[in-house]
PDB file of N, CA and C in Angstrom:
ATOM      1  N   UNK A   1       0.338  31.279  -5.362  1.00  0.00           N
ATOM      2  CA  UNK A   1       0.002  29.894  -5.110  1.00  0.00           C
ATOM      3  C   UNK A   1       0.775  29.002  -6.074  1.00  0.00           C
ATOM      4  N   UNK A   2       1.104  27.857  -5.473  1.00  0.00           N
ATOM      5  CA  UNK A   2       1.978  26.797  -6.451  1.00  0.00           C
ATOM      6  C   UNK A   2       1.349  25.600  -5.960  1.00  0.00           C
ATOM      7  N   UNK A   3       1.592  24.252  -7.071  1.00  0.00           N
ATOM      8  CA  UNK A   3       1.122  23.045  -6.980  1.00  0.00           C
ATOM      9  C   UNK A   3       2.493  22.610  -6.700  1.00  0.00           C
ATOM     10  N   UNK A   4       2.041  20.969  -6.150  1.00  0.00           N
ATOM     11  CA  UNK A   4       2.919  20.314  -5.790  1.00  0.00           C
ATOM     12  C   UNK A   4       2.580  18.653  -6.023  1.00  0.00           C
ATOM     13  N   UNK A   5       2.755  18.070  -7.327  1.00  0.00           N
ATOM     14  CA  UNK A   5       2.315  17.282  -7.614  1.00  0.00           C
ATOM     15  C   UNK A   5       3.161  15.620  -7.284  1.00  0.00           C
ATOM     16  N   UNK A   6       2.911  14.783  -6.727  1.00  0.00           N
ATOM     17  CA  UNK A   6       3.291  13.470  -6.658  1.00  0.00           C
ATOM     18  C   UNK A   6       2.312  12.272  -7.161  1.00  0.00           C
ATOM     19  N   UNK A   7       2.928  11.750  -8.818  1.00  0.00           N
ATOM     20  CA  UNK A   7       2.288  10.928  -9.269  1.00  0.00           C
ATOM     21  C   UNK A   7       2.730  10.073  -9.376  1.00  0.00           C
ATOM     22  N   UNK A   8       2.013   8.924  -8.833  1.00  0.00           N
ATOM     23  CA  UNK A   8       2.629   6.915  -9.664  1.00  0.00           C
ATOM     24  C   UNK A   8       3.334   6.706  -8.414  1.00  0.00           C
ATOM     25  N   UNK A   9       3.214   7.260  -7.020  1.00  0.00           N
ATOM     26  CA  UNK A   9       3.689   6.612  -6.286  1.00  0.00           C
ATOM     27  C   UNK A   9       3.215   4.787  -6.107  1.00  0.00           C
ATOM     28  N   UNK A  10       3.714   4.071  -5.901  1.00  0.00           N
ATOM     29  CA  UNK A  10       3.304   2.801  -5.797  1.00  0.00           C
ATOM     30  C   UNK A  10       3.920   2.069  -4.843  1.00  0.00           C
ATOM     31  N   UNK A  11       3.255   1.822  -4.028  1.00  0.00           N
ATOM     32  CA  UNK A  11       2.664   0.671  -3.006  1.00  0.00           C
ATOM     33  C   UNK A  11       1.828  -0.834  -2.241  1.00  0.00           C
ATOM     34  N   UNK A  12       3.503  -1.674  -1.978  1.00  0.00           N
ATOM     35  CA  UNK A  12       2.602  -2.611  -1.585  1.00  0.00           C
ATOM     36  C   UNK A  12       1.804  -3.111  -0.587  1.00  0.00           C
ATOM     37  N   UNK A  13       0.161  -3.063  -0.380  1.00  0.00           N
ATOM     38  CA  UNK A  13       0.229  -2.697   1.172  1.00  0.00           C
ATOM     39  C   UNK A  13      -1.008  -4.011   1.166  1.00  0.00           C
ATOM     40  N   UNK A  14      -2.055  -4.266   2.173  1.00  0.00           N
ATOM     41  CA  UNK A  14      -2.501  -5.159   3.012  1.00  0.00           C
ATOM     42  C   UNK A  14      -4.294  -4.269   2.855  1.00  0.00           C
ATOM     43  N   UNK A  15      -4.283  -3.652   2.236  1.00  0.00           N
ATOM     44  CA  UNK A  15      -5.817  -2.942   2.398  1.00  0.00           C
ATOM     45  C   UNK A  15      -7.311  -3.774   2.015  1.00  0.00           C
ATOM     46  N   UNK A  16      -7.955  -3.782   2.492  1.00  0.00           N
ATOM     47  CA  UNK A  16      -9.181  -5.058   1.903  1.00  0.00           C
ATOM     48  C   UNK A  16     -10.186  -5.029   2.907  1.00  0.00           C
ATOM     49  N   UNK A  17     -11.226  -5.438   2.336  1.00  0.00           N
ATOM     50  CA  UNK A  17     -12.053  -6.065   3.395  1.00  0.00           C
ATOM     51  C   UNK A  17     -12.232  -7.666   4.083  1.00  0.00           C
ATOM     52  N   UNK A  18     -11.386  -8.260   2.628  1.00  0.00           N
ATOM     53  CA  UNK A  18     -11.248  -9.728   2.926  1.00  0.00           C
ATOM     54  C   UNK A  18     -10.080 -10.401   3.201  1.00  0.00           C
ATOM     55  N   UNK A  19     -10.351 -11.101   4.081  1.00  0.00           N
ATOM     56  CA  UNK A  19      -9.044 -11.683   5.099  1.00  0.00           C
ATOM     57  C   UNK A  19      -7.744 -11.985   3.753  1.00  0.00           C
ATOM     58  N   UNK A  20      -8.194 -12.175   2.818  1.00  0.00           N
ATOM     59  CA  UNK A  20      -7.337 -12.632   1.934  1.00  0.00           C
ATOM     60  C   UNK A  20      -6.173 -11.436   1.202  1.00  0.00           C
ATOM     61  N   UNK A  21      -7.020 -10.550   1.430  1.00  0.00           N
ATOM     62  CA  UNK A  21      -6.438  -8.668   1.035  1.00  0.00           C
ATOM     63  C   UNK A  21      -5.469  -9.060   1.875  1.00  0.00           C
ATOM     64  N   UNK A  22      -5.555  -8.696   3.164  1.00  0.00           N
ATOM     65  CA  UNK A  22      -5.132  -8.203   4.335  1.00  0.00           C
ATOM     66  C   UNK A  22      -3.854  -9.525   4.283  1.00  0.00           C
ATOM     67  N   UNK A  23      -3.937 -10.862   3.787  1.00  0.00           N
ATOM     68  CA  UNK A  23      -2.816 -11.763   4.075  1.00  0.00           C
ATOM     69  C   UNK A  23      -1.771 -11.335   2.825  1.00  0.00           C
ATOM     70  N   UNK A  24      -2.301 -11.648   1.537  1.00  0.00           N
ATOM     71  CA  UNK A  24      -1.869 -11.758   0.897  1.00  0.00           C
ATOM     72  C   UNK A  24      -1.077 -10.186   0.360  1.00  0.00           C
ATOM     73  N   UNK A  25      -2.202  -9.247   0.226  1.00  0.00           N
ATOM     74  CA  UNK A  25      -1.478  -7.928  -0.417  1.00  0.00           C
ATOM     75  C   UNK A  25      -2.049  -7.599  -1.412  1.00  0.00           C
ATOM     76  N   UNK A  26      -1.621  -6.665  -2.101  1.00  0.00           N
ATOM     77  CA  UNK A  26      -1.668  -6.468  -3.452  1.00  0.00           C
ATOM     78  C   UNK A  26      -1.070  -4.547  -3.436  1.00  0.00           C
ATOM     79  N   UNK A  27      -0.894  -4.296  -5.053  1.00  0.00           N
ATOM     80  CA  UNK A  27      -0.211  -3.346  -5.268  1.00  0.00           C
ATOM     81  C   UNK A  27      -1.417  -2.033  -5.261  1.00  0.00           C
ATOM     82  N   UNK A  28      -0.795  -0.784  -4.899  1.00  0.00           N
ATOM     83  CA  UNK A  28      -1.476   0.454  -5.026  1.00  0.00           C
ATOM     84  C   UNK A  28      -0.930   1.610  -5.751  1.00  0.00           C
ATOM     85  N   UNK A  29      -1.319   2.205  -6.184  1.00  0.00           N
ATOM     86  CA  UNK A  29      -1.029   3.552  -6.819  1.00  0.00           C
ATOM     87  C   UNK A  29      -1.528   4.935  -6.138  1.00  0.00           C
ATOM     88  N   UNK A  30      -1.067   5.689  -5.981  1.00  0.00           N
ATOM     89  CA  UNK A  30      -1.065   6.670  -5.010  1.00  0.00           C
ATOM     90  C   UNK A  30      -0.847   8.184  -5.461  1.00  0.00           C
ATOM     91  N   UNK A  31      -1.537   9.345  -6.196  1.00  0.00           N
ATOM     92  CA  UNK A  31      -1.360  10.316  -6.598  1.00  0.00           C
ATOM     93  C   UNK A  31      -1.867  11.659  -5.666  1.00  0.00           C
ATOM     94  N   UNK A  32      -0.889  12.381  -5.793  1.00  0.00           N
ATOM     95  CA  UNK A  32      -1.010  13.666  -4.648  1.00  0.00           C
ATOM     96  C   UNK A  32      -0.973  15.071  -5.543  1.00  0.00           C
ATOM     97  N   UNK A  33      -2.122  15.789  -4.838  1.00  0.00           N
ATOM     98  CA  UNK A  33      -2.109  17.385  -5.380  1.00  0.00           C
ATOM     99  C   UNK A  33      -1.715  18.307  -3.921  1.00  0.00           C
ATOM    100  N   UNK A  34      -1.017  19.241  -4.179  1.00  0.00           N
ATOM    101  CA  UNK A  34      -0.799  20.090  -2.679  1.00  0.00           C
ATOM    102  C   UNK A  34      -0.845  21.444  -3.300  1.00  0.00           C
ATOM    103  N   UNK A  35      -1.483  21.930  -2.915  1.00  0.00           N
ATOM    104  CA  UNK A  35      -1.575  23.466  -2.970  1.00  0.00           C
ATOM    105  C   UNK A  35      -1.263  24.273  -2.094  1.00  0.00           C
ATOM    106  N   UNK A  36       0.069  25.813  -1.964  1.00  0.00           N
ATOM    107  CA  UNK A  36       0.225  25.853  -0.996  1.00  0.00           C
ATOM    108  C   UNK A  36       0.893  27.295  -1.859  1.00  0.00           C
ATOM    109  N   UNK A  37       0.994  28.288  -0.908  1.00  0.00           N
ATOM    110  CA  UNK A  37       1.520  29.704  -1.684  1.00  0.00           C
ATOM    111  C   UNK A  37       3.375  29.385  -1.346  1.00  0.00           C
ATOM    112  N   UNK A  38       3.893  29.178  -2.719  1.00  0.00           N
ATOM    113  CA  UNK A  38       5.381  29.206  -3.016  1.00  0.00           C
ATOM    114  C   UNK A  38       6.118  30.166  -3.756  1.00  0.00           C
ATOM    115  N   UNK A  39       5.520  31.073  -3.231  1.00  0.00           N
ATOM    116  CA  UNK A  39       6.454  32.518  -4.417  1.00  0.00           C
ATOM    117  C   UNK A  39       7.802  32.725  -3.273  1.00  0.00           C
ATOM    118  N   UNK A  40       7.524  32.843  -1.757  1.00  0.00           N
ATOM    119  CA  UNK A  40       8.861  32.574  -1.780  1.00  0.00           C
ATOM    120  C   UNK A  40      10.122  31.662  -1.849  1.00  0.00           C
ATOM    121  N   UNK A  41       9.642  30.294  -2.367  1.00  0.00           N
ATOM    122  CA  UNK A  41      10.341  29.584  -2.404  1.00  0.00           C
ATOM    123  C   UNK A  41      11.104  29.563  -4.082  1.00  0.00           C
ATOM    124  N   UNK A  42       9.862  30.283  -5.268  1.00  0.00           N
ATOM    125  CA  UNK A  42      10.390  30.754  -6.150  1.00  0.00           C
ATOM    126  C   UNK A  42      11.576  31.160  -6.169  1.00  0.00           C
ATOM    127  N   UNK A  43      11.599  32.032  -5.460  1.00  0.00           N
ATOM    128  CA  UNK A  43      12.563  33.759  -5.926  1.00  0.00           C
ATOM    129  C   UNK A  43      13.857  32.966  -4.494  1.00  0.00           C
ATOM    130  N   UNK A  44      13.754  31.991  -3.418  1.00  0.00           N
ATOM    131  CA  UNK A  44      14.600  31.824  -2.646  1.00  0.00           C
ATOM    132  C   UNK A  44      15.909  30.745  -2.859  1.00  0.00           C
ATOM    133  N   UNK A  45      15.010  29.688  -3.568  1.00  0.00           N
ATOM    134  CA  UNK A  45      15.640  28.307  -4.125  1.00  0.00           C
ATOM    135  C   UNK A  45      16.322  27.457  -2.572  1.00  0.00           C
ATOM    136  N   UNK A  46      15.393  28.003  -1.560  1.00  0.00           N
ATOM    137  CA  UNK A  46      15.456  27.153  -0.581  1.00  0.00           C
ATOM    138  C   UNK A  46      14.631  26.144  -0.147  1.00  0.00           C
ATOM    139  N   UNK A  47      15.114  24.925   0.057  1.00  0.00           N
ATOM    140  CA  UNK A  47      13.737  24.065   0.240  1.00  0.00           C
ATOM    141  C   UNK A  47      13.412  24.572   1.703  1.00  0.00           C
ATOM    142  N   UNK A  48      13.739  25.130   2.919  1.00  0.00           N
ATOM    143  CA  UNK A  48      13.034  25.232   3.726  1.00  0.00           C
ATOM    144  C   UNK A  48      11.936  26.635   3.270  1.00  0.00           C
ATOM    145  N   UNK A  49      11.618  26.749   2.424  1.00  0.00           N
ATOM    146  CA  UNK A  49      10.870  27.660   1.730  1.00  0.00           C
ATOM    147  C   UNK A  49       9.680  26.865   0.817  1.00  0.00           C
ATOM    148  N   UNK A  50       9.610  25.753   0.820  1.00  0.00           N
ATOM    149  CA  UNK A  50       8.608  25.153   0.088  1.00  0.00           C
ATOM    150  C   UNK A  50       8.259  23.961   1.032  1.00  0.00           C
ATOM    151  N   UNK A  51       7.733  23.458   0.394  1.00  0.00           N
ATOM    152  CA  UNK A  51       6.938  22.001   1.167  1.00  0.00           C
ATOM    153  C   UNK A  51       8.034  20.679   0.602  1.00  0.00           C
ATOM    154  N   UNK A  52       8.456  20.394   1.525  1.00  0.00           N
ATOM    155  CA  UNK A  52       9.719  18.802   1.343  1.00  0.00           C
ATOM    156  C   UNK A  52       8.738  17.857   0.755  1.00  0.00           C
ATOM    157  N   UNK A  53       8.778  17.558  -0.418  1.00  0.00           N
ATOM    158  CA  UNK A  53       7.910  16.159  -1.431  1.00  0.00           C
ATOM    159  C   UNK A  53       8.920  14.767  -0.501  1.00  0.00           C
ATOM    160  N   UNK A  54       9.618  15.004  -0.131  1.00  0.00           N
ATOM    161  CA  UNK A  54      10.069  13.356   0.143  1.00  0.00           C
ATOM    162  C   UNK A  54       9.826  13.395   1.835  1.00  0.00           C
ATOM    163  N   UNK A  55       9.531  14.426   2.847  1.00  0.00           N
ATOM    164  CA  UNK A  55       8.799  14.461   4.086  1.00  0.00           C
ATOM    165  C   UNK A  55       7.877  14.008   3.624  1.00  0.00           C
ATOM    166  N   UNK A  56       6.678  14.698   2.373  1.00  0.00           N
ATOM    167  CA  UNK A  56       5.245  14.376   2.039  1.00  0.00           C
ATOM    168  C   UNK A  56       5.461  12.696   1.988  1.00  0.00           C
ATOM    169  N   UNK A  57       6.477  12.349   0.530  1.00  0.00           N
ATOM    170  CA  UNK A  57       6.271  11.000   0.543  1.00  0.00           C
ATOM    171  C   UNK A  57       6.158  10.028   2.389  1.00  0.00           C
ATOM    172  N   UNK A  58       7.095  10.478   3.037  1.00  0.00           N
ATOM    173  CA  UNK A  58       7.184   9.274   4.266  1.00  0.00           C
ATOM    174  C   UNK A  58       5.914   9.336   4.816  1.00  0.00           C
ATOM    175  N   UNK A  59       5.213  10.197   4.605  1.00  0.00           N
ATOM    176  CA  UNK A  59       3.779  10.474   5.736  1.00  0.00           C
ATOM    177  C   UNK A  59       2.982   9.366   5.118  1.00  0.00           C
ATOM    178  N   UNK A  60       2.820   9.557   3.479  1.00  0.00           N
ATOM    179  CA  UNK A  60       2.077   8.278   2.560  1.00  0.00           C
ATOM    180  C   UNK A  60       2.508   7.083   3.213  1.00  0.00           C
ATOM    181  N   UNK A  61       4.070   7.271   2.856  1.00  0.00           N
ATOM    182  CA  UNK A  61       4.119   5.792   3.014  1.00  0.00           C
ATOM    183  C   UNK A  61       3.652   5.099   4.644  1.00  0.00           C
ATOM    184  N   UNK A  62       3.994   5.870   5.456  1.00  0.00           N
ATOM    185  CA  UNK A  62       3.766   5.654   6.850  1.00  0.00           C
ATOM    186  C   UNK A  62       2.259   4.982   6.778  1.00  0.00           C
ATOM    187  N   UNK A  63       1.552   5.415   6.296  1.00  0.00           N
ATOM    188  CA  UNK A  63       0.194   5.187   6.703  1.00  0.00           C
ATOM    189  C   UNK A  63      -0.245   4.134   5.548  1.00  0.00           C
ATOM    190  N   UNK A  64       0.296   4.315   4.569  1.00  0.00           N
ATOM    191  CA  UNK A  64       0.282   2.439   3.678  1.00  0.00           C
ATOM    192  C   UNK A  64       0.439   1.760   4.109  1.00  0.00           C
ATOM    193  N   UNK A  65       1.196   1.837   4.839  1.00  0.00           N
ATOM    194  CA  UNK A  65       1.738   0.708   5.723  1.00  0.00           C
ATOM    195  C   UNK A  65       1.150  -0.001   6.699  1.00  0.00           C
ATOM    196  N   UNK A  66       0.029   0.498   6.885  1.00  0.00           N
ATOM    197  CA  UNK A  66      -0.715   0.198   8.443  1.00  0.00           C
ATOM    198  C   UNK A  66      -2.001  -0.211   7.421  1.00  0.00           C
ATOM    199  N   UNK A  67      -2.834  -1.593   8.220  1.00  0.00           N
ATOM    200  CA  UNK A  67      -3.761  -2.011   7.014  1.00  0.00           C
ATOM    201  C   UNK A  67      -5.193  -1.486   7.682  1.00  0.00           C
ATOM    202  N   UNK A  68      -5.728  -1.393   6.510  1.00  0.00           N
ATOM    203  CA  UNK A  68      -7.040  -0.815   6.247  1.00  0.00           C
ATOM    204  C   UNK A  68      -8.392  -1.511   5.902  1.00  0.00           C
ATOM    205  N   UNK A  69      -9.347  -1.474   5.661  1.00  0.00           N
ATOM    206  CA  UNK A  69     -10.452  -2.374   5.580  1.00  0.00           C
ATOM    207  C   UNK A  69     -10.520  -1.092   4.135  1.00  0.00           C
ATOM    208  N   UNK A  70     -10.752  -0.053   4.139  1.00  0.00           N
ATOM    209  CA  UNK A  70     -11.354   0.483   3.280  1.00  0.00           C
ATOM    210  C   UNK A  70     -10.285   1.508   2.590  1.00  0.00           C
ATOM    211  N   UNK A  71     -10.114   1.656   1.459  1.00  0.00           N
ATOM    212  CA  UNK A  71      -9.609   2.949   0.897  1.00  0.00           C
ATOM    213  C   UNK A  71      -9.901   4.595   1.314  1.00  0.00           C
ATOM    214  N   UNK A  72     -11.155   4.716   1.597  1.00  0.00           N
ATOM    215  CA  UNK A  72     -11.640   5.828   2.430  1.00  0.00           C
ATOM    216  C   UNK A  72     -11.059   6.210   3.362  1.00  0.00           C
ATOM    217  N   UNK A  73     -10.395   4.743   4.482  1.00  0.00           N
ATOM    218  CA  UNK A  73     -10.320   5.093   5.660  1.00  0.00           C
ATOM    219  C   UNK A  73      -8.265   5.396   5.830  1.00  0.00           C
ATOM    220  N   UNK A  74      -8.114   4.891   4.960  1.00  0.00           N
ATOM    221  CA  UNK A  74      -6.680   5.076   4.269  1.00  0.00           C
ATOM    222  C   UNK A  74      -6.222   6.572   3.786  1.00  0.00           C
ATOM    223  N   UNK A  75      -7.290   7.043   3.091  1.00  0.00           N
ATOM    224  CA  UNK A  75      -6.840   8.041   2.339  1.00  0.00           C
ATOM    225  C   UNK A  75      -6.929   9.556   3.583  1.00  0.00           C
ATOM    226  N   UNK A  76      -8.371   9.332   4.741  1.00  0.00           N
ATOM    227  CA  UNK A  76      -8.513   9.920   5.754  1.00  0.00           C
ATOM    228  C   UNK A  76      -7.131  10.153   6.594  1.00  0.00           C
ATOM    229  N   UNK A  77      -6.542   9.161   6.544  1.00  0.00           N
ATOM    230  CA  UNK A  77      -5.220   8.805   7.442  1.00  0.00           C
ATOM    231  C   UNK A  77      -4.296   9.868   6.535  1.00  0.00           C
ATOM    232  N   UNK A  78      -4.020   9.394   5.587  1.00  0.00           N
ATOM    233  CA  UNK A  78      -3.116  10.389   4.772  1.00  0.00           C
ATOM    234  C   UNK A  78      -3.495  11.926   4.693  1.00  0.00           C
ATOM    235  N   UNK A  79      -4.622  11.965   4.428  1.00  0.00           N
ATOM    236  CA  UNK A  79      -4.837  13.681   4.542  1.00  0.00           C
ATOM    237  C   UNK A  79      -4.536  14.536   6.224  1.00  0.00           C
ATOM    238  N   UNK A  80      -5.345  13.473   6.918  1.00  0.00           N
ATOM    239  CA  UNK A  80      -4.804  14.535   7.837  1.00  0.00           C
ATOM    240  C   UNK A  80      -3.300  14.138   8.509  1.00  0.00           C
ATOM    241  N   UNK A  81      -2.434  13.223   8.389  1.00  0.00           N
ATOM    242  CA  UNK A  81      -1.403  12.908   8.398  1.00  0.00           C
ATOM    243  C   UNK A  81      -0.370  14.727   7.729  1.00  0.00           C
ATOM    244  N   UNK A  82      -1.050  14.570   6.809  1.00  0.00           N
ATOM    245  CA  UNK A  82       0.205  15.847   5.960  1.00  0.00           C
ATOM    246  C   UNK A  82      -0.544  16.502   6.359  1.00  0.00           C
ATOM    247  N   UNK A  83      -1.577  17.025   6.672  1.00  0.00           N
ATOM    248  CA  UNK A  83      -2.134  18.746   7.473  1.00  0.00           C
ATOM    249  C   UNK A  83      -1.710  18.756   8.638  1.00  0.00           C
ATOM    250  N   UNK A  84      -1.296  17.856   9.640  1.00  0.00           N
ATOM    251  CA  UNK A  84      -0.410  17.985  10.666  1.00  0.00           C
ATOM    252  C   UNK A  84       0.893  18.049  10.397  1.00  0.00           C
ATOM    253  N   UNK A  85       1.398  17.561   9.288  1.00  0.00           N
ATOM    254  CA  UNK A  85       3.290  17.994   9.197  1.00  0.00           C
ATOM    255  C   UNK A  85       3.205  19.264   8.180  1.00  0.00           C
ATOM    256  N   UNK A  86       2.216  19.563   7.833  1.00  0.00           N
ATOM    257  CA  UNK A  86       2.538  20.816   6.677  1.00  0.00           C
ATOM    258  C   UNK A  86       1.000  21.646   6.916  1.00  0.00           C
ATOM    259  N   UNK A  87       1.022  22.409   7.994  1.00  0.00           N
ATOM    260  CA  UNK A  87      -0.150  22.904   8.370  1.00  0.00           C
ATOM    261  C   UNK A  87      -0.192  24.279   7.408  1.00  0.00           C
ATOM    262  N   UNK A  88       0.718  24.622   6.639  1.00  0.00           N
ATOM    263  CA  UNK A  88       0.508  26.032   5.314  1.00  0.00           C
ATOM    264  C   UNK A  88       0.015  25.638   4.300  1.00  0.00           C
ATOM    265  N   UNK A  89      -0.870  24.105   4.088  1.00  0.00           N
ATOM    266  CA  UNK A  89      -1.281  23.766   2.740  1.00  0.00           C
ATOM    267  C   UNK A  89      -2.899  24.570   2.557  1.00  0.00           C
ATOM    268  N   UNK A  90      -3.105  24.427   1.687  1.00  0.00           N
ATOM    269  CA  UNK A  90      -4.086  25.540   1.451  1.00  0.00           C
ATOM    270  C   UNK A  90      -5.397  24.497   0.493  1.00  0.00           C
ATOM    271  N   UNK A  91      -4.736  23.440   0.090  1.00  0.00           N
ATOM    272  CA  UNK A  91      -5.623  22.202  -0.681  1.00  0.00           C
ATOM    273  C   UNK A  91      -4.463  20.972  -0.506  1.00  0.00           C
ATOM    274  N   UNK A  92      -5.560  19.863  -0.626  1.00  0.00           N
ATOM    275  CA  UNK A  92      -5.048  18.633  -0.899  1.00  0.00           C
ATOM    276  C   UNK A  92      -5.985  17.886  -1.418  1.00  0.00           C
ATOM    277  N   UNK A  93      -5.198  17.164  -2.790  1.00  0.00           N
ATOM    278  CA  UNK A  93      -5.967  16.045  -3.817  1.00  0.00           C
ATOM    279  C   UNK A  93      -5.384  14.741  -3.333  1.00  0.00           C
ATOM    280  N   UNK A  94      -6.347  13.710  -3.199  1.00  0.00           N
ATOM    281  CA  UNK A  94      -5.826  12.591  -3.342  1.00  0.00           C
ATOM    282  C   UNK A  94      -6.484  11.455  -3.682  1.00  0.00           C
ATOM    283  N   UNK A  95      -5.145  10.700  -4.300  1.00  0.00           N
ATOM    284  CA  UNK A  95      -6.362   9.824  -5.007  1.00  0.00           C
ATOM    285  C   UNK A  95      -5.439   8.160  -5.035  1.00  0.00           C
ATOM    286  N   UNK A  96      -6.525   6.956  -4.523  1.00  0.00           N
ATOM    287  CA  UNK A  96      -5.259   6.072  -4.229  1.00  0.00           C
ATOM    288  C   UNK A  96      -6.183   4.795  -5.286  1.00  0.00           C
ATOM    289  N   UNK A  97      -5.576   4.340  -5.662  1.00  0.00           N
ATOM    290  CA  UNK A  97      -5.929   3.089  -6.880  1.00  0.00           C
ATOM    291  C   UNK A  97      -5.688   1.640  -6.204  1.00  0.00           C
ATOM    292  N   UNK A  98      -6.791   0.981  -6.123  1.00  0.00           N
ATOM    293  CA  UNK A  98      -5.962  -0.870  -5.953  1.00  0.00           C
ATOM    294  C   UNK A  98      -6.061  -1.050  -6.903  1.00  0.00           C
ATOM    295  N   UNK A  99      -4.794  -1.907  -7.440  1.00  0.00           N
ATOM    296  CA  UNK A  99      -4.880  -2.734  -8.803  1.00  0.00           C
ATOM    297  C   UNK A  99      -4.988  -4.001  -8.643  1.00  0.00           C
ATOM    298  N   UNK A 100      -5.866  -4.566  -9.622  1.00  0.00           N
ATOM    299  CA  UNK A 100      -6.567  -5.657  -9.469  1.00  0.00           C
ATOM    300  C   UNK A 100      -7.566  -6.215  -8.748  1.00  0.00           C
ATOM    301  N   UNK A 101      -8.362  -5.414  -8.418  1.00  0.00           N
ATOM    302  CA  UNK A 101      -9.156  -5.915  -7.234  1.00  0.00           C
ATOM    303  C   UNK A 101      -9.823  -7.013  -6.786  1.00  0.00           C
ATOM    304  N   UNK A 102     -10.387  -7.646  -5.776  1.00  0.00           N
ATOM    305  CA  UNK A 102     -10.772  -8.809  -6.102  1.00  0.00           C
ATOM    306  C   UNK A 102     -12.400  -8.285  -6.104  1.00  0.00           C
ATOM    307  N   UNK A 103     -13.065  -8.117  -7.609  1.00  0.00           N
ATOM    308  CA  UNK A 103     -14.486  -8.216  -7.408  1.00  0.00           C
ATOM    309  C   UNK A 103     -15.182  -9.018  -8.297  1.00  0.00           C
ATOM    310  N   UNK A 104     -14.147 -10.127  -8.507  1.00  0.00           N
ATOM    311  CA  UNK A 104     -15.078 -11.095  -9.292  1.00  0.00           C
ATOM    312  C   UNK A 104     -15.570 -10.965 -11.027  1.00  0.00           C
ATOM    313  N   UNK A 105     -14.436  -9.749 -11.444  1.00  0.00           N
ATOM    314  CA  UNK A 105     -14.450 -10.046 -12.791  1.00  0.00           C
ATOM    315  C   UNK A 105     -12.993  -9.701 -13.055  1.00  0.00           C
ATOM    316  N   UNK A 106     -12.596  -8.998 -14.213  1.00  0.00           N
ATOM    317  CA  UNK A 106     -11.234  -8.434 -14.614  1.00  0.00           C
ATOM    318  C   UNK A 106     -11.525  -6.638 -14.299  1.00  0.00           C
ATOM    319  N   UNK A 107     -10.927  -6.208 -13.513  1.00  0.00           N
ATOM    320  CA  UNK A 107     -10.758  -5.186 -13.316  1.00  0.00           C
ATOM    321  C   UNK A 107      -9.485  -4.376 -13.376  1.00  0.00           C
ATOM    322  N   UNK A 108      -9.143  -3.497 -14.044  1.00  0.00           N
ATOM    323  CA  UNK A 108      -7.696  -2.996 -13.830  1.00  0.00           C
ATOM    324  C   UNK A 108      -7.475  -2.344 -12.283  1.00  0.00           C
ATOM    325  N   UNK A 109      -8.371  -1.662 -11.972  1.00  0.00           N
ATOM    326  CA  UNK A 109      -8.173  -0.935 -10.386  1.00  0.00           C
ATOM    327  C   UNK A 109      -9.734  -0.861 -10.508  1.00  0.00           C
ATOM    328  N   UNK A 110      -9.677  -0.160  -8.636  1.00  0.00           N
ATOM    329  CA  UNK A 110     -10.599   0.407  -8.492  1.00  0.00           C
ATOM    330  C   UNK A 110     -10.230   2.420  -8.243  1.00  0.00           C
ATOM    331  N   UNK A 111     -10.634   3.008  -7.490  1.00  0.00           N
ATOM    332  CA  UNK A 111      -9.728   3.789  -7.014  1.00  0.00           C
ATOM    333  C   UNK A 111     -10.478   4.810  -5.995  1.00  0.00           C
ATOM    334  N   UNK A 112     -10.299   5.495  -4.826  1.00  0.00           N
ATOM    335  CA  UNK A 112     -10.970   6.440  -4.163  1.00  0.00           C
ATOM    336  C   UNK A 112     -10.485   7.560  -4.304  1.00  0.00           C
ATOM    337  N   UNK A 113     -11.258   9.041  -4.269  1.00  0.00           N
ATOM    338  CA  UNK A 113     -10.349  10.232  -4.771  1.00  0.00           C
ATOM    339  C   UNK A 113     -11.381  10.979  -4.019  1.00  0.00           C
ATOM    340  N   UNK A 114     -10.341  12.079  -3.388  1.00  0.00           N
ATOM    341  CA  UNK A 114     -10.673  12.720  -2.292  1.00  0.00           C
ATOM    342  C   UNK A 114     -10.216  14.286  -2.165  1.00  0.00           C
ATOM    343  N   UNK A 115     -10.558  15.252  -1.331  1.00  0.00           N
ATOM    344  CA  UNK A 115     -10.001  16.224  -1.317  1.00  0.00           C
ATOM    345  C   UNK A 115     -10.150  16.982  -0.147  1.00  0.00           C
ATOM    346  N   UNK A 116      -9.663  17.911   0.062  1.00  0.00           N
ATOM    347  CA  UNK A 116      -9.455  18.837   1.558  1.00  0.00           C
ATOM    348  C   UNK A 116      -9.073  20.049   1.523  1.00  0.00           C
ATOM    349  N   UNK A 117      -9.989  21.216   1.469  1.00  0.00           N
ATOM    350  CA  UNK A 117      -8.921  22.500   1.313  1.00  0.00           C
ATOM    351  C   UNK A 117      -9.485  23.254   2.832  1.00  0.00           C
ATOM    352  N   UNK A 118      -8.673  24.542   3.084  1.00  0.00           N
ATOM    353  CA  UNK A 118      -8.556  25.101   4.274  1.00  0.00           C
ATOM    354  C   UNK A 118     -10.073  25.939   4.222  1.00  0.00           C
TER     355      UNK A 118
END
């Protein structure tokens, strides 16, 4: 088994519950765990032997892209997004941050964190 880690991705996307999210924007942070058996990609040094991190990235970004009311319903999109392009994963962590949120005090983020194994 091998990890497959993508951290500090960052994203500007439209996610909110308030019309003002959804116009205006704001920035996200986006961290990925993949678990998936890579011994032969060890010993092969082929990437069609491991899981493509920059396929993984477009699936994220694909679905940042499309706006959301909730982080939950975002992060749902992304998980099973990559279990349909990489159906040999064996776990998935994820965890997505708004920064700044609007809840009426100073907040650095909020963040939802999630997981999925086979």
């Amino acid at each position: 088994m091998g990890t497959i880690l993508l951290e500090g991705m960052e994203f500007f996307s439209f996610h909110g519950c308030f019309k003002e999210e959804q116009i205006i924007g704001t920035t996200f942070i986006v961290d990925l765990k993949i678990v998936t058996g890579l011994n032969h990609a060890e010993e092969s040094d082929c990437l069609q032997d491991t899981v493509d991190y920059t396929a993984v990235y477009r699936c994220i970004k694909q679905e940042m892209d499309q706006k959301s009311h909730l982080l939950e319903h975002v992060s749902h999109r992304i998980i099973e997004s990559i279990k349909t392009h990489f159906p040999v994963l064996d776990e998935i962590e994820l965890k997505i941050a708004k920064i700044n949120p609007p809840v009426g005090g100073k907040v650095r983020q909020v963040c939802y964190q999630t997981q999925w194994k086979k």
